[in-house]
Protein backbone atom coordinates (compact mmCIF):
# COMPACT_ATOMS: atom_id res chain seq x y z
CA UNK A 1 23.61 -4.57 15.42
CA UNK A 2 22.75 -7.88 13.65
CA UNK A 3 21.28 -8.07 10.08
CA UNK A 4 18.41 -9.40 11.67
CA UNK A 5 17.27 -6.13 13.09
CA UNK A 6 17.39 -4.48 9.87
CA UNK A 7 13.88 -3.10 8.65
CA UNK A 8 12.86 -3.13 5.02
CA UNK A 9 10.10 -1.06 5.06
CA UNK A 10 7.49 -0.98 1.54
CA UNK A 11 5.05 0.87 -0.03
CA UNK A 12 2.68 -1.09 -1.61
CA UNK A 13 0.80 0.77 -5.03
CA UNK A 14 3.27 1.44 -7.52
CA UNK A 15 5.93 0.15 -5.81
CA UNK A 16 5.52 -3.72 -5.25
CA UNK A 17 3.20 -3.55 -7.43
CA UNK A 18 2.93 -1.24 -11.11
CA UNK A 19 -0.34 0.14 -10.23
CA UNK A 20 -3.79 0.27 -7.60
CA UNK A 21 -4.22 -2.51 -5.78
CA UNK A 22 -8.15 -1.39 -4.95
CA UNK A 23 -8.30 -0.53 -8.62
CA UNK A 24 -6.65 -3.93 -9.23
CA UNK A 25 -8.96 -5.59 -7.37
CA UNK A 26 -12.20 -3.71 -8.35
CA UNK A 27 -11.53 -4.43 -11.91
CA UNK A 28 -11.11 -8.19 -10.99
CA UNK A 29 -14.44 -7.96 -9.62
CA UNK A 30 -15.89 -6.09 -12.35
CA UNK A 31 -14.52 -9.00 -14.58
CA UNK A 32 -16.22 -11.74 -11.63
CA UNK A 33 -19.62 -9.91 -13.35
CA UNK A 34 -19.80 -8.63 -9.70
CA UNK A 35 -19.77 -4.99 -10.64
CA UNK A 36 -21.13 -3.62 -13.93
CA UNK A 37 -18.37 -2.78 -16.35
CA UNK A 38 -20.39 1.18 -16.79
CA UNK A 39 -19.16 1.27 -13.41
CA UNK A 40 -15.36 1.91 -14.21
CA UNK A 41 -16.55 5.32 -15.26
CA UNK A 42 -16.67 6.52 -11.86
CA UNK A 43 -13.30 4.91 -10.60
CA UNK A 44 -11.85 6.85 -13.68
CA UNK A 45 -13.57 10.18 -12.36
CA UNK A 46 -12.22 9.82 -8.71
CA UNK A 47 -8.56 8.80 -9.71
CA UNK A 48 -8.76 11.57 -11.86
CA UNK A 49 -10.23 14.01 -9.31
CA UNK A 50 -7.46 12.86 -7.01
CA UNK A 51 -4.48 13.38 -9.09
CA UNK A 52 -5.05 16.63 -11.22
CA UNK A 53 -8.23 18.37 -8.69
CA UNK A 54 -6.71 18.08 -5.22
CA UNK A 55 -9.53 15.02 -4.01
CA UNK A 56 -7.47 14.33 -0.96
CA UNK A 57 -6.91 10.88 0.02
CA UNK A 58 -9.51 10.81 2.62
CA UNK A 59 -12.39 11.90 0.37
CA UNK A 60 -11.12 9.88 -2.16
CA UNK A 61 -11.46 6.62 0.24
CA UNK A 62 -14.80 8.14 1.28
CA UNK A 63 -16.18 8.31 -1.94
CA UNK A 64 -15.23 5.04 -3.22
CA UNK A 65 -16.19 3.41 0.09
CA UNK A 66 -19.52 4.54 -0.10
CA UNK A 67 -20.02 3.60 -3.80
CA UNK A 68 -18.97 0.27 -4.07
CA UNK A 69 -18.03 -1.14 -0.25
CA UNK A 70 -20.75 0.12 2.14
CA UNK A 71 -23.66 -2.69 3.35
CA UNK A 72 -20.96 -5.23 1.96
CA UNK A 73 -19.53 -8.24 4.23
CA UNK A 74 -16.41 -8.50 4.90
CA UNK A 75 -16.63 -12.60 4.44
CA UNK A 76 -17.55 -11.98 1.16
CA UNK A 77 -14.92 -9.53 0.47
CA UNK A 78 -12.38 -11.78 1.88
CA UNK A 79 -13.06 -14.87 -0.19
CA UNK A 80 -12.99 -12.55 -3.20
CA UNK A 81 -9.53 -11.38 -2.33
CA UNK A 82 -8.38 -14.50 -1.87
CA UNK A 83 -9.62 -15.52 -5.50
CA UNK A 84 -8.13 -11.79 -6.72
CA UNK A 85 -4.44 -12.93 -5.51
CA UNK A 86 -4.59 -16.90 -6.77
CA UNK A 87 -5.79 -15.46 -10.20
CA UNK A 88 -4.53 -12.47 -11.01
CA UNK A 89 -2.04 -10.89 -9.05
CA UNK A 90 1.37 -12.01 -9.88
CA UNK A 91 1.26 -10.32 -13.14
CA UNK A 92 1.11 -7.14 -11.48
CA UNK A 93 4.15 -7.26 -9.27
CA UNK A 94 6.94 -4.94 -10.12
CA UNK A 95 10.16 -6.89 -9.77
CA UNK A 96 12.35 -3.98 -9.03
CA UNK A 97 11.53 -3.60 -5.40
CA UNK A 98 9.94 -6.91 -5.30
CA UNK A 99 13.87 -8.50 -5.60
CA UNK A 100 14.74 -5.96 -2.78
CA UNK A 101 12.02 -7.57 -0.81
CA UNK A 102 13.27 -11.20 -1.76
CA UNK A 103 17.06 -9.82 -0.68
CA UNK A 104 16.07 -8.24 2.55
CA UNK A 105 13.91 -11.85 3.37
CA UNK A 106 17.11 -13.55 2.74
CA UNK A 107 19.35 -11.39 4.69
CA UNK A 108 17.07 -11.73 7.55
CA UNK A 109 15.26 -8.30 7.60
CA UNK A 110 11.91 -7.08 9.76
CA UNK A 111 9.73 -6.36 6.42
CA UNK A 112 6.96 -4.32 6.20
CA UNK A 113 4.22 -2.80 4.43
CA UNK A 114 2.82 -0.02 4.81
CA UNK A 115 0.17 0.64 2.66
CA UNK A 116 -2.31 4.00 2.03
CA UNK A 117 -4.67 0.64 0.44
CA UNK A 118 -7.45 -0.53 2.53
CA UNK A 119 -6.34 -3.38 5.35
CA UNK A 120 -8.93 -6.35 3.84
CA UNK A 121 -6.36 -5.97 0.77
CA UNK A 122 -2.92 -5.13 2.40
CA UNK A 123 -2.87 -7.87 5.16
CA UNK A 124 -3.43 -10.70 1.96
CA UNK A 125 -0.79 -9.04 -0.11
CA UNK A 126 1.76 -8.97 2.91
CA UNK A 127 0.77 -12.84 3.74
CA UNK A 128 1.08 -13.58 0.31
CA UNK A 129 4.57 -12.00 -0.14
CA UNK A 130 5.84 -13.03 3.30
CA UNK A 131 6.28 -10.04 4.77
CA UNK A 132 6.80 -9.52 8.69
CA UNK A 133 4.03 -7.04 9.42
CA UNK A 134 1.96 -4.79 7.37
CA UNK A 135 -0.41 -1.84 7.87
CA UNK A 136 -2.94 -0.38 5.64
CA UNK A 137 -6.12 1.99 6.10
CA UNK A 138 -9.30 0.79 8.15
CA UNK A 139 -12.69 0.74 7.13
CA UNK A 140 -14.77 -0.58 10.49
CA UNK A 141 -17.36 -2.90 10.17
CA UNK A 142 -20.74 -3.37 11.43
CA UNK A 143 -21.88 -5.82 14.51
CA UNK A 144 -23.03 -8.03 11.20
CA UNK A 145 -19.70 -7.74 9.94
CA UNK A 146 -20.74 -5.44 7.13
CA UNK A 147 -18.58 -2.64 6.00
CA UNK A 148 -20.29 0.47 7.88
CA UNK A 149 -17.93 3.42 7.56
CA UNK A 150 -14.60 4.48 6.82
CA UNK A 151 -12.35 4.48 10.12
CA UNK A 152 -9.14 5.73 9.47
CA UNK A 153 -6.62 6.46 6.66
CA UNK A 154 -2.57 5.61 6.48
CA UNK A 155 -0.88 8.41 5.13
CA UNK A 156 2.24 9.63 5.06
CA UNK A 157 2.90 11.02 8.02
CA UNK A 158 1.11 7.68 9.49
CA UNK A 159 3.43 5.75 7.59
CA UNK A 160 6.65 7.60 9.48
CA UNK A 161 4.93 7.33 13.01
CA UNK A 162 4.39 3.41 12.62
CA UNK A 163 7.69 2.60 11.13
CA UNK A 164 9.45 4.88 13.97
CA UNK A 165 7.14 2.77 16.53
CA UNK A 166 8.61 -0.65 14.71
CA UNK A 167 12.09 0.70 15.24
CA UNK A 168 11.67 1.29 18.76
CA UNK A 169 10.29 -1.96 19.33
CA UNK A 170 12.54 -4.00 17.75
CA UNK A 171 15.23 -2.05 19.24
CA UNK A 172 16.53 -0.70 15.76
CA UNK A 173 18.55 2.79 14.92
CA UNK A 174 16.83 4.28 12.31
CA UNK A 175 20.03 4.12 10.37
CA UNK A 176 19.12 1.00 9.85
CA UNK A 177 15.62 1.34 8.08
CA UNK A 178 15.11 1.28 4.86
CA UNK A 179 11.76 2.52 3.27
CA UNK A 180 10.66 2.68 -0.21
CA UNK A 181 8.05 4.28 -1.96
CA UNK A 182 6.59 5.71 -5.61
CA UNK A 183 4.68 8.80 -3.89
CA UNK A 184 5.29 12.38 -3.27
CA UNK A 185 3.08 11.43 -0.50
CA UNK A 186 5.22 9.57 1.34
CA UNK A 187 8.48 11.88 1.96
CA UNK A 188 7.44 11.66 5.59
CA UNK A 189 7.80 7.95 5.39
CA UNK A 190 11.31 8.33 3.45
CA UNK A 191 12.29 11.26 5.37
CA UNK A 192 11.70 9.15 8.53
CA UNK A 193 14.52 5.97 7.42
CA UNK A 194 17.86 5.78 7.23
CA UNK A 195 18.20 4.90 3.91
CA UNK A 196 15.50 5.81 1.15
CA UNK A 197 15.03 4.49 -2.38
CA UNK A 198 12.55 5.85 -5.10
CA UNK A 199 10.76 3.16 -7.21
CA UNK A 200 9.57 3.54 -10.39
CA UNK A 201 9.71 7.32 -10.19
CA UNK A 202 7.41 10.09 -11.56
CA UNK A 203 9.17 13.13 -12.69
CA UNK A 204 8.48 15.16 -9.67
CA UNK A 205 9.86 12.21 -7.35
CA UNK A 206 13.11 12.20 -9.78
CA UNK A 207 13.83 15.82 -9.09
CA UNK A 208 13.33 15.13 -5.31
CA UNK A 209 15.40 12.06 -5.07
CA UNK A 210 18.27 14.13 -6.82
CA UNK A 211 17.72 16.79 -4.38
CA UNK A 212 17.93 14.54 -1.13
CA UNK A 213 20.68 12.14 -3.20
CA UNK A 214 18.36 9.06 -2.97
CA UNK A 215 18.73 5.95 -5.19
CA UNK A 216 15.87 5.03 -7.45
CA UNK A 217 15.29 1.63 -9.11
């Protein structure tokens, strides 16, 4: 088995990064005078509702899909992304597991993301970092190319089916695999590797990584 079938697999939100990337990038457009600033009230709600009130991921995408995405094209999105990572998004990166990305580049590894974050935000991140694949959730689009409905969500358990799929494809034991990840969302994905590591943990993800005797950074 040669170092260059090793696969680095990454989370991206709180992980590569120290926080949202949608929420990153809404508040960049709030700041483009694209969305009103009262707006930010309403992210605040559904994070909120999300992590105390049990909003599951999907209605959580729902909801802020149909808020601030839906009737919107995806042209325009996609120059404003690219505007979002030339400006602003370096600051955000968190350099813990972003020097484990740089390490696994240089020692050859398959990298991936895999990333619960809308697609029209993941596959520019990934590009941007240099990863060697990516996947993220997908909102379908219209036959105008407007964003139309929400199509599908990456989850956890999404996260361990794709990066099993990789491993087959590449021909790769699963001993082999490293994945890393924030969320008690993602133990699937974690579960799934051969090797996992915790990033920037919560305390609930401390007490789990000391349970299954995974490293944390």
């Amino acid at each position: 088995m040669t170092q260059k079938r090793r696969i680095s697999a990454f989370d991206l939100d709180h992980t590569l990064i120290e926080a949202n990337s949608s929420l990153l990038f809404y508040y960049f457009l709030v700041k483009q005078g694209l969305f009103n600033p009262m707006t930010i009230a309403r992210t605040i709600v559904y994070s909120i509702n999300h992590r105390f009130f049990n909003l599951s991921l999907q209605d959580l995408h729902k909801k802020a899909f149909n808020r601030f995405l839906k009737g919107t094209s995806f042209k325009f999105v996609e120059v404003q992304v690219k505007k979002f990572l030339k400006e602003d998004f370096h600051r955000y990166i968190y350099y813990p597991a972003f020097f484990r990305l740089r390490r696994a580049q240089h020692e050859g590894h398959h990298t991936v993301m895999l990333s619960n974050s809308p697609s029209f935000i993941v596959g520019p991140i990934a590009e941007y970092l240099g990863m060697s694949s990516w996947g993220g959730s997908e909102y379908q689009l219209n036959t105008q190319g407007v964003f139309d409905s929400v199509k599908s969500i990456l989850e956890g358990e999404g996260k361990a089916k794709r990066l099993k799929l990789l491993a087959k494809q590449l021909k790769t034991k699963m001993e082999y695999v490293t994945a890393y990840s924030d969320s008690p969302l993602d133990l699937p994905f974690l579960k799934a590797a051969g090797k996992a590591v915790v990033v920037n943990p919560t305390r609930k993800m401390q007490k789990i990584s000391r349970k299954h005797l995974w490293e944390t950074i």
